[in-house]
Protein backbone atom coordinates (compact mmCIF):
# COMPACT_ATOMS: atom_id res chain seq x y z
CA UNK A 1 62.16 107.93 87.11
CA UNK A 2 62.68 105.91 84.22
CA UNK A 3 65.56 104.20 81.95
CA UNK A 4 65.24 105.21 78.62
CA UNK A 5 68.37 104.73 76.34
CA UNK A 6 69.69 108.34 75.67
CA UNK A 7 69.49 108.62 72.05
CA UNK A 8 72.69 110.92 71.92
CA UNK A 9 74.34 107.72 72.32
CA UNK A 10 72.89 104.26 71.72
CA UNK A 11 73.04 104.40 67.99
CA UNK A 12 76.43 105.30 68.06
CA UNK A 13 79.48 102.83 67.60
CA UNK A 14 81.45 101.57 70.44
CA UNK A 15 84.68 98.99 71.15
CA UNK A 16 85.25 96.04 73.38
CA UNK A 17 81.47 95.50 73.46
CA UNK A 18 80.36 91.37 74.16
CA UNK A 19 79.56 89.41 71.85
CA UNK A 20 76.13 88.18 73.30
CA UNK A 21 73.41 89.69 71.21
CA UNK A 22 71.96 86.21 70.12
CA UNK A 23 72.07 84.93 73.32
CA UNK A 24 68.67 83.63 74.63
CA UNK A 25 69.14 85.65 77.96
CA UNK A 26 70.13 89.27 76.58
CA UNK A 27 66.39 90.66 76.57
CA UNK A 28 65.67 89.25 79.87
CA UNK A 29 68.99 90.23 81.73
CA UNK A 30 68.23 93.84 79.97
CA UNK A 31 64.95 94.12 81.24
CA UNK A 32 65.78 93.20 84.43
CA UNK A 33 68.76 95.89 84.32
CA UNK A 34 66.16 98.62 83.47
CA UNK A 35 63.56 97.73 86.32
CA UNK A 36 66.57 97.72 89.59
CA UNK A 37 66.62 100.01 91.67
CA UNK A 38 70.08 101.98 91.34
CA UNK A 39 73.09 100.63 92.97
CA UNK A 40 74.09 104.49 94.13
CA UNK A 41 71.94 107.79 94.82
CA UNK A 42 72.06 111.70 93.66
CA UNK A 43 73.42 112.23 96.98
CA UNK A 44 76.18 110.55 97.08
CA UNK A 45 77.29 111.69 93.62
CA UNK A 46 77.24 115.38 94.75
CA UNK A 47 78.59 114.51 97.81
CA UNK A 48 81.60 113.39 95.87
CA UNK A 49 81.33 115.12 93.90
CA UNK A 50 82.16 117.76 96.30
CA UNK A 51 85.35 116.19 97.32
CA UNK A 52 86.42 115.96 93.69
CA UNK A 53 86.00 119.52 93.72
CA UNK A 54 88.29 120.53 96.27
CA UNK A 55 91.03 117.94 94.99
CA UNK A 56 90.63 119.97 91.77
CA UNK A 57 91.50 123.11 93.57
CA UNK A 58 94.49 121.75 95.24
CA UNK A 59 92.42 121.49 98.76
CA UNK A 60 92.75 117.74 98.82
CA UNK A 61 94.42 114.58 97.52
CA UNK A 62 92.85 111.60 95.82
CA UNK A 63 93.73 107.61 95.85
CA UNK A 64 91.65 105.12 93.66
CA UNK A 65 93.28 101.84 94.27
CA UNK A 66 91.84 98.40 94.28
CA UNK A 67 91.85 95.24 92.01
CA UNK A 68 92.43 95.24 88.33
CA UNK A 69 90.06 92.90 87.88
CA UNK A 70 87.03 91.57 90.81
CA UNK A 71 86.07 88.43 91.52
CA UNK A 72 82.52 87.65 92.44
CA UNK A 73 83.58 85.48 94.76
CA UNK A 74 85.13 88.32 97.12
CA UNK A 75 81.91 89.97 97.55
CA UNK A 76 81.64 89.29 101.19
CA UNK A 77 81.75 91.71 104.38
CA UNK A 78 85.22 90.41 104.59
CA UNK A 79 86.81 90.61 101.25
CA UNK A 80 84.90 94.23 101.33
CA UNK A 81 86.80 95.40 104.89
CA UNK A 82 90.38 93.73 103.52
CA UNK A 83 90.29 95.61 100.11
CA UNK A 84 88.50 99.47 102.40
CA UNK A 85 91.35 98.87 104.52
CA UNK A 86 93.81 98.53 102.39
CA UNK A 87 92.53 101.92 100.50
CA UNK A 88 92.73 103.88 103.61
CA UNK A 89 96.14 102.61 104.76
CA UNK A 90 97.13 103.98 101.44
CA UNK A 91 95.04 107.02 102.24
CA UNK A 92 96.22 107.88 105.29
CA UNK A 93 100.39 107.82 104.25
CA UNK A 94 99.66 110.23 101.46
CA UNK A 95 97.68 112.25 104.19
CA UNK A 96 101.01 111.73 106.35
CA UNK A 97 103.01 112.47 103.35
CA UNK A 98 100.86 115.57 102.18
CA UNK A 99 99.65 116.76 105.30
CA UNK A 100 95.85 117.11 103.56
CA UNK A 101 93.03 115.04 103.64
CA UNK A 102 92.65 112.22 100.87
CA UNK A 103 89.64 111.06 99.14
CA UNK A 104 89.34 107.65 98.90
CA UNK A 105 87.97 105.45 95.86
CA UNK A 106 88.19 101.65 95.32
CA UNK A 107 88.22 100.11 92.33
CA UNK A 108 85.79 98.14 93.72
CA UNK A 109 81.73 96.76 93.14
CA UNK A 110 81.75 96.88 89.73
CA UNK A 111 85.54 96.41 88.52
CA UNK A 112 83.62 93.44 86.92
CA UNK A 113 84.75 93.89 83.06
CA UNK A 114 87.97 94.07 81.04
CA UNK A 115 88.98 95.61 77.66
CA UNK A 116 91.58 92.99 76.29
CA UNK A 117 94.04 94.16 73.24
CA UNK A 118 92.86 91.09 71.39
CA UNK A 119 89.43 89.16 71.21
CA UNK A 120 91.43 85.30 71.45
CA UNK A 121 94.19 84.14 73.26
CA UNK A 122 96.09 80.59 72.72
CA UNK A 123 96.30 78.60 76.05
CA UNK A 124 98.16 74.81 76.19
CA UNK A 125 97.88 74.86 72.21
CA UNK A 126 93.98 75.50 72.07
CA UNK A 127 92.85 79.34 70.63
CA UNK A 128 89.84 80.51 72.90
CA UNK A 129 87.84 83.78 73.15
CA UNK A 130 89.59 85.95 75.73
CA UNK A 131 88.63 86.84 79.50
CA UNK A 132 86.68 89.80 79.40
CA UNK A 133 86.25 89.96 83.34
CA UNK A 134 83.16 87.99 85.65
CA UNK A 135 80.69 90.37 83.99
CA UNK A 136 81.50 88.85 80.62
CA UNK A 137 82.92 84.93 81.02
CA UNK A 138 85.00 83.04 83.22
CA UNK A 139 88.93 82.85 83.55
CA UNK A 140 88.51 78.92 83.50
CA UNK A 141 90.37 78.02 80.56
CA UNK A 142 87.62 76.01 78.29
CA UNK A 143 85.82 76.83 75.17
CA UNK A 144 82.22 76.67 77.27
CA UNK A 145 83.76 79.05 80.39
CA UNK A 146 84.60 81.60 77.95
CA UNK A 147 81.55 81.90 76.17
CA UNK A 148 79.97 85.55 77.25
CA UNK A 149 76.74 85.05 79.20
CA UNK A 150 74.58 88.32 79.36
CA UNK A 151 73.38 86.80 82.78
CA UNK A 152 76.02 87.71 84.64
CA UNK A 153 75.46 91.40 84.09
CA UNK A 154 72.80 90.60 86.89
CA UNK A 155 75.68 88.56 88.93
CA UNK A 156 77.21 91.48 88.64
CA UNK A 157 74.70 93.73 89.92
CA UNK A 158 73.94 91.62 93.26
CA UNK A 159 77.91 91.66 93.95
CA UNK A 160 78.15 95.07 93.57
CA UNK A 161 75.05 95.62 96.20
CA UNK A 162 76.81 93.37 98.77
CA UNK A 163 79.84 95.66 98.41
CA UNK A 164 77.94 98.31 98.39
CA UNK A 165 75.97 98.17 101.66
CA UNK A 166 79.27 97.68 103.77
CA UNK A 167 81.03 100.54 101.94
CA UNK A 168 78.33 102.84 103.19
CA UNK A 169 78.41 101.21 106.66
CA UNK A 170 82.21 102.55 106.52
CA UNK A 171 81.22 106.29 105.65
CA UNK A 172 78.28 106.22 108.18
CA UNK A 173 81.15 105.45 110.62
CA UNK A 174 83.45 107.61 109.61
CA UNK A 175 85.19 110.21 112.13
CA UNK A 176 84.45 112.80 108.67
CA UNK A 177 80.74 111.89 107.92
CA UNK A 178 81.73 109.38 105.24
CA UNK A 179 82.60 112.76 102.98
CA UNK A 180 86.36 111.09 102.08
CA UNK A 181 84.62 107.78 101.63
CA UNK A 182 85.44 105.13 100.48
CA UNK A 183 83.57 105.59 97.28
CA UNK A 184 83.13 103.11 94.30
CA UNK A 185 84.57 102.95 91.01
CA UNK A 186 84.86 101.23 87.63
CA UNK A 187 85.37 101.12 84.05
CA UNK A 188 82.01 102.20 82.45
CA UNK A 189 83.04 99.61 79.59
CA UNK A 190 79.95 97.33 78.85
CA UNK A 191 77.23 99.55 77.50
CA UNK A 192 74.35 96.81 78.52
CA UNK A 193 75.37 97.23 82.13
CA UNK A 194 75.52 100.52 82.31
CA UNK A 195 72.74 101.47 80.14
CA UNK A 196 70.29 99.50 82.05
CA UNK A 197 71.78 101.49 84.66
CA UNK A 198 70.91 104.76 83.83
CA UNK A 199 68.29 106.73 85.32
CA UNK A 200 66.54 110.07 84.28
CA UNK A 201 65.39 112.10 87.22
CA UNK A 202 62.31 114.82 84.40
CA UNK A 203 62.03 117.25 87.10
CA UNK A 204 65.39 118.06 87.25
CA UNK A 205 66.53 117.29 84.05
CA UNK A 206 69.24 115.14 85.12
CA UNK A 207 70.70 111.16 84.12
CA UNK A 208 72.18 109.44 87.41
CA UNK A 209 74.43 106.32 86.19
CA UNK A 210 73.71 104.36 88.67
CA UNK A 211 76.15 101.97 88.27
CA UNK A 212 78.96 103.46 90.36
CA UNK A 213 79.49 106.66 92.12
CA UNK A 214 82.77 107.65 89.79
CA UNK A 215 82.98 105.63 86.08
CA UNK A 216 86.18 106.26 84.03
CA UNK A 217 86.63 105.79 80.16
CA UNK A 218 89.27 103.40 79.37
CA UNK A 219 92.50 103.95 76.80
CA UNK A 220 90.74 101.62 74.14
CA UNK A 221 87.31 103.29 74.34
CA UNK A 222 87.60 106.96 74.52
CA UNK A 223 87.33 107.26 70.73
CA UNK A 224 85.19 110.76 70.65
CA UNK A 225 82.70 109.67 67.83
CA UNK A 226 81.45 106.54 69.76
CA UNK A 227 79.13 105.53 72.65
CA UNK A 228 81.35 105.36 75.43
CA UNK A 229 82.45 109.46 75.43
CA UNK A 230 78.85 110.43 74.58
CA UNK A 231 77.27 108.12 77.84
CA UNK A 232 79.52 109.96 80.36
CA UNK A 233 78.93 113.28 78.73
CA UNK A 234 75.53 112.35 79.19
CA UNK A 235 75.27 111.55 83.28
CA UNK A 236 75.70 113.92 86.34
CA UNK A 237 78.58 111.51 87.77
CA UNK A 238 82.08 113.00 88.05
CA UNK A 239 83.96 110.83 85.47
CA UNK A 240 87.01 110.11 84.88
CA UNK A 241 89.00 109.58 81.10
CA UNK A 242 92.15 107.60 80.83
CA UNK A 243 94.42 109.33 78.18
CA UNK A 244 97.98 107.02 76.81
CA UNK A 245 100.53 108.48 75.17
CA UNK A 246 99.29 108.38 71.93
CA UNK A 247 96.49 111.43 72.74
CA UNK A 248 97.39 114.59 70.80
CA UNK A 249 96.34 118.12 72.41
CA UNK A 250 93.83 117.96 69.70
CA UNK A 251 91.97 114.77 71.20
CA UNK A 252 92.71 116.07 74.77
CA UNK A 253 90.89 119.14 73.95
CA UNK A 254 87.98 117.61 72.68
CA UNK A 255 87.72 115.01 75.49
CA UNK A 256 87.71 117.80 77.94
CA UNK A 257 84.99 120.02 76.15
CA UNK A 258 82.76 116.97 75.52
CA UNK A 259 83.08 115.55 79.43
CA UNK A 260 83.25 119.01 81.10
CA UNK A 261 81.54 121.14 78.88
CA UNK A 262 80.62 124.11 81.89
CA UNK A 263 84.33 124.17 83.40
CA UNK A 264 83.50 122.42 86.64
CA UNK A 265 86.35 121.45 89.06
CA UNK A 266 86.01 118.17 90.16
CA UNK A 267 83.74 117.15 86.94
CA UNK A 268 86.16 115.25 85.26
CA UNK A 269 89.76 113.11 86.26
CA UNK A 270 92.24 112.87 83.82
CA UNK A 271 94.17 109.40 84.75
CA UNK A 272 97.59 109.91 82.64
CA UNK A 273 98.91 106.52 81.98
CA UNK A 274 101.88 107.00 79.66
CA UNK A 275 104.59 104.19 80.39
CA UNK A 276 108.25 105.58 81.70
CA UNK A 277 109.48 105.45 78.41
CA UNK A 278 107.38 108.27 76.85
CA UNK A 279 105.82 110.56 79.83
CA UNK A 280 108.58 113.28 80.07
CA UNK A 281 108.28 113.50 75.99
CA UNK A 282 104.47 112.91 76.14
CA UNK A 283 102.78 114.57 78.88
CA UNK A 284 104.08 118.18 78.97
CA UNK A 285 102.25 119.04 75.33
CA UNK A 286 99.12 117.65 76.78
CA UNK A 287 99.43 119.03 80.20
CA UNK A 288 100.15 122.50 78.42
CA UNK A 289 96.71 121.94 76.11
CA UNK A 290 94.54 121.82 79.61
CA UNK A 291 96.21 124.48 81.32
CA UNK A 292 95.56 127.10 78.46
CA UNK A 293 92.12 126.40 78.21
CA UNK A 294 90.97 126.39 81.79
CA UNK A 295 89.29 123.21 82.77
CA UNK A 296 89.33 122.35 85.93
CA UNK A 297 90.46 119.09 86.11
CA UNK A 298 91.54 116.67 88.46
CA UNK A 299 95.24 115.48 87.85
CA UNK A 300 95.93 111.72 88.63
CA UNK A 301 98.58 109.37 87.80
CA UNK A 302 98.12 105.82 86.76
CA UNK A 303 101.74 104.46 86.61
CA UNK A 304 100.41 100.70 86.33
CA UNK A 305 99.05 100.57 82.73
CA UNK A 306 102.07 102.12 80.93
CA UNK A 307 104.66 99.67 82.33
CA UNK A 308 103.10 95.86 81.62
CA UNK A 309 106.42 93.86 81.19
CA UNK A 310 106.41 89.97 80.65
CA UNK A 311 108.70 87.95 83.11
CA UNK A 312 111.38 85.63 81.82
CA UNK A 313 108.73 83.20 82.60
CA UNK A 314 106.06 84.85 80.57
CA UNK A 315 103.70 86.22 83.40
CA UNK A 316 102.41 89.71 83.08
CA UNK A 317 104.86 92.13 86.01
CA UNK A 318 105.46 95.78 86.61
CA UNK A 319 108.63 96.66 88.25
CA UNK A 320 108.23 99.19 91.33
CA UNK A 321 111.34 101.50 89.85
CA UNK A 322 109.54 101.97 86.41
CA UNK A 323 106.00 103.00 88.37
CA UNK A 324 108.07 105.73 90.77
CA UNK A 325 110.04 107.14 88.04
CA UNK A 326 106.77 107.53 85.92
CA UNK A 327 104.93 109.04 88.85
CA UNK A 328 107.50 111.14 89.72
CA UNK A 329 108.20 112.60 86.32
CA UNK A 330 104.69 113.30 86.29
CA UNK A 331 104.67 115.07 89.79
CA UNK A 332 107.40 117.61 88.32
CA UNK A 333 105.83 118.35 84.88
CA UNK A 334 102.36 119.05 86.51
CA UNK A 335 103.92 121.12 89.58
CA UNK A 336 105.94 122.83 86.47
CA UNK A 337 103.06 123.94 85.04
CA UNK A 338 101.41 125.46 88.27
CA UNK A 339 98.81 122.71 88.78
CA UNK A 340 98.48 120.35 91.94
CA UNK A 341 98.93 116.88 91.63
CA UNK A 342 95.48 115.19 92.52
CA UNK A 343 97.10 111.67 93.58
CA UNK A 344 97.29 108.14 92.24
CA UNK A 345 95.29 105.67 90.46
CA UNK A 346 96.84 101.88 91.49
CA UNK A 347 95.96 98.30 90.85
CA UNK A 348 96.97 96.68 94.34
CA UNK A 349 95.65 93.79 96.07
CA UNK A 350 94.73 93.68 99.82
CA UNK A 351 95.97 90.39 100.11
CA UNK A 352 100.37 88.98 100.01
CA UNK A 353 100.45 88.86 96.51
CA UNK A 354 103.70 87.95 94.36
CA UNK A 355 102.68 89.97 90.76
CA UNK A 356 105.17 93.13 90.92
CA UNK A 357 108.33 93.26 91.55
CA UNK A 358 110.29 95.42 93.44
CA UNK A 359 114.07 93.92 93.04
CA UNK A 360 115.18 92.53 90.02
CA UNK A 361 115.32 88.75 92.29
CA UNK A 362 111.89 88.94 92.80
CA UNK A 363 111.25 87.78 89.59
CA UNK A 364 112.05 84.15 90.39
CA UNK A 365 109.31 84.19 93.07
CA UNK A 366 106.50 85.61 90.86
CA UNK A 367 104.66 82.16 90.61
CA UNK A 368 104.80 81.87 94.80
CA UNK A 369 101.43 83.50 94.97
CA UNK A 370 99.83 84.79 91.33
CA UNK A 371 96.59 85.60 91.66
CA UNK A 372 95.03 88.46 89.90
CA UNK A 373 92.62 87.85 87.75
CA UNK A 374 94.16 89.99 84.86
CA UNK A 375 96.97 91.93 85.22
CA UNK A 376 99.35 92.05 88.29
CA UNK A 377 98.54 94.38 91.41
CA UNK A 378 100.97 96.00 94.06
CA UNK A 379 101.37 95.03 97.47
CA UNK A 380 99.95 97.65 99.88
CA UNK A 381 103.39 97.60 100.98
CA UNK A 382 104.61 98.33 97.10
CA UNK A 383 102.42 101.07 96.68
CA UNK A 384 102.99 102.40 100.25
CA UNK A 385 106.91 102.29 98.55
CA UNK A 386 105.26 103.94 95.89
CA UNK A 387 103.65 107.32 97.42
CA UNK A 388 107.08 107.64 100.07
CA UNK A 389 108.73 108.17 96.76
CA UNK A 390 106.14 110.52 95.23
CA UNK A 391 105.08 112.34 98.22
């Protein structure tokens, strides 16, 4: 099999892209891209494939949960079992809750890269480039740490294969022959990575992205003209597409006949992420737009990415109240309009973490233990809050 760039997409434009063309190491880390072996098979796609399937026809429940932004320095068997068994515990109450099985998918191996709203960002008086995730540059705050480094596409790669191996010891040992997982995820956001990724199986006509077993299109990149749209329309992958307030049925529309083009159930997640403030005047015209025109489609709610509030002391929080009222609303508009509610798409952290906050004092005690790399992650207690109040 071989890696060619699909020329339905490479010439075409595309956002939040590196700026590391230039950069002595781009051909090389390409290359190298285009010549490893892929980080997931064909069979594990269809397998979940499978399971997206019967989410999609109300047989099962989804959660994709994990870190907003990895580390590749929590690679390790034990970082990997902390952050699987904080998925299932999550699993398992909406199974309790729901009383079906749950698929499970991390945002894990891979969850390497970040779309940022703006390309600089002023810290102690001094303007630097932005962190774009451990694919990209480094969080250290110095002009020489931010500078993107097309090397670490290939740091990126050998993380993800650590992760990797022990997720698939966990479905090997799995009571249900690994079929609810835990499966990976990411955001399909830096075409390098994911083009050197990319794999053509001739005989049977088929592209694998062999980056992850489920990629999703971000909010900032689902623009239907450019690259990122086209690649996932491209691969046999279910995919996922996040869609913000601002989509119109007319954009929905399109999305769904460009990333499920045959109507199949399970091909393609919607992740709604539409902020409490807009989703009972949002969603139901979009919602409406699917329903008429028959796609299949899995139903998930993101509650996180609508509901970014700064702290009276200027750190990035989401308050637990605005993430179940956004959930819920959700819950009754989809019910309303006779389709089953998939699950939830949450940025939580397997470790004590103090980035949301569920009482209005917790605010004060934010800084007690910060860590997320990007934007602030629930407590598996918080989201275990979270799906009591959904479910």
């Amino acid at each position: 099999m071989g890696a060619p760039l699909p020329s339905a997409w490479e010439s075409l434009p595309a956002e939040q892209q590196p700026e590391w063309d230039a950069h002595p190491a781009h051909a090389a880390a390409l290359g190298w891209l285009r010549g490893a072996t892929p980080l997931v098979t064909h069979t594990e796609v269809a397998t979940l494939g499978w399971g997206l399937a019967k989410v999609a026809r109300g047989q099962a429940r989804l959660v994709q949960a994990g870190d907003c932004a990895e580390s590749f320095y929590e690679s390790g068997a034990g970082h990997t079992a902390a952050k699987a068994s904080a998925l299932e515990a999550l699993a398992d109450r909406v199974a309790a809750r729901t009383g079906q099985s749950v698929l499970r998918i991390g945002r894990i191996a891979g969850q390497y890269a970040k779309p940022r709203s703006a390309p600089v960002e002023t810290v102690d008086g001094v303007t630097l480039p932005v962190f774009r995730g451990h694919m990209v540059n480094l969080e250290t705050a110095s002009e020489l740490a931010r500078r993107p480094d097309p090397r670490r596409m290939v740091w990126a790669y050998h993380a993800s294969t650590e992760i990797l191996r022990d997720l698939r010891a966990r479905r090997v040992a799995a009571a249900d022959g690994g079929r609810l997982g835990p499966w990976s995820s990411h955001e399909a956001l830096v075409l390098d990575y994911e083009a050197g990724l990319v794999r053509h199986d001739p005989a049977a006509d088929r592209s694998l992205l062999g980056s992850t077993h489920f990629p999703w299109i971000g909010e900032r990149t689902r623009q239907l003209d450019h690259a990122h749209v086209a690649l996932l329309a491209s691969v046999r992958n279910p995919v996922g597409c996040k869609i913000g307030p601002s989509t119109t049925p007319d954009t929905l529309l399109r999305l769904c006949a460009a990333l499920d083009p045959d109507r199949v159930p399970g091909r393609l997640t919607l992740i709604f992420r539409m902020g409490r403030d807009a989703v009972a005047e949002a969603l139901p015209p979009l919602v409406r737009t699917v329903v008429s025109t028959g796609h299949p489609v899995v139903w998930l709610s993101d509650p996180m990415h609508g509901n970014t509030r700064r702290a009276a002391g200027g750190l990035k929080t989401r308050y637990l109240a605005d993430l179940i009222a956004e959930s819920r609303e959700f819950r009754r508009v989809v019910e309303r309009a006779g389709r089953h509610v998939g699950g939830l798409h949450l940025e939580v952290a397997a470790e004590r973490v103090t980035e949301c906050v569920g009482r209005p004092e917790e605010e004060n005690a934010l800084t007690e233990r910060y860590l997320s790399l990007c934007d602030p992650r629930l407590t598996v207690e918080q989201a275990s809050e979270l799906i009591d109040a959904v479910f």
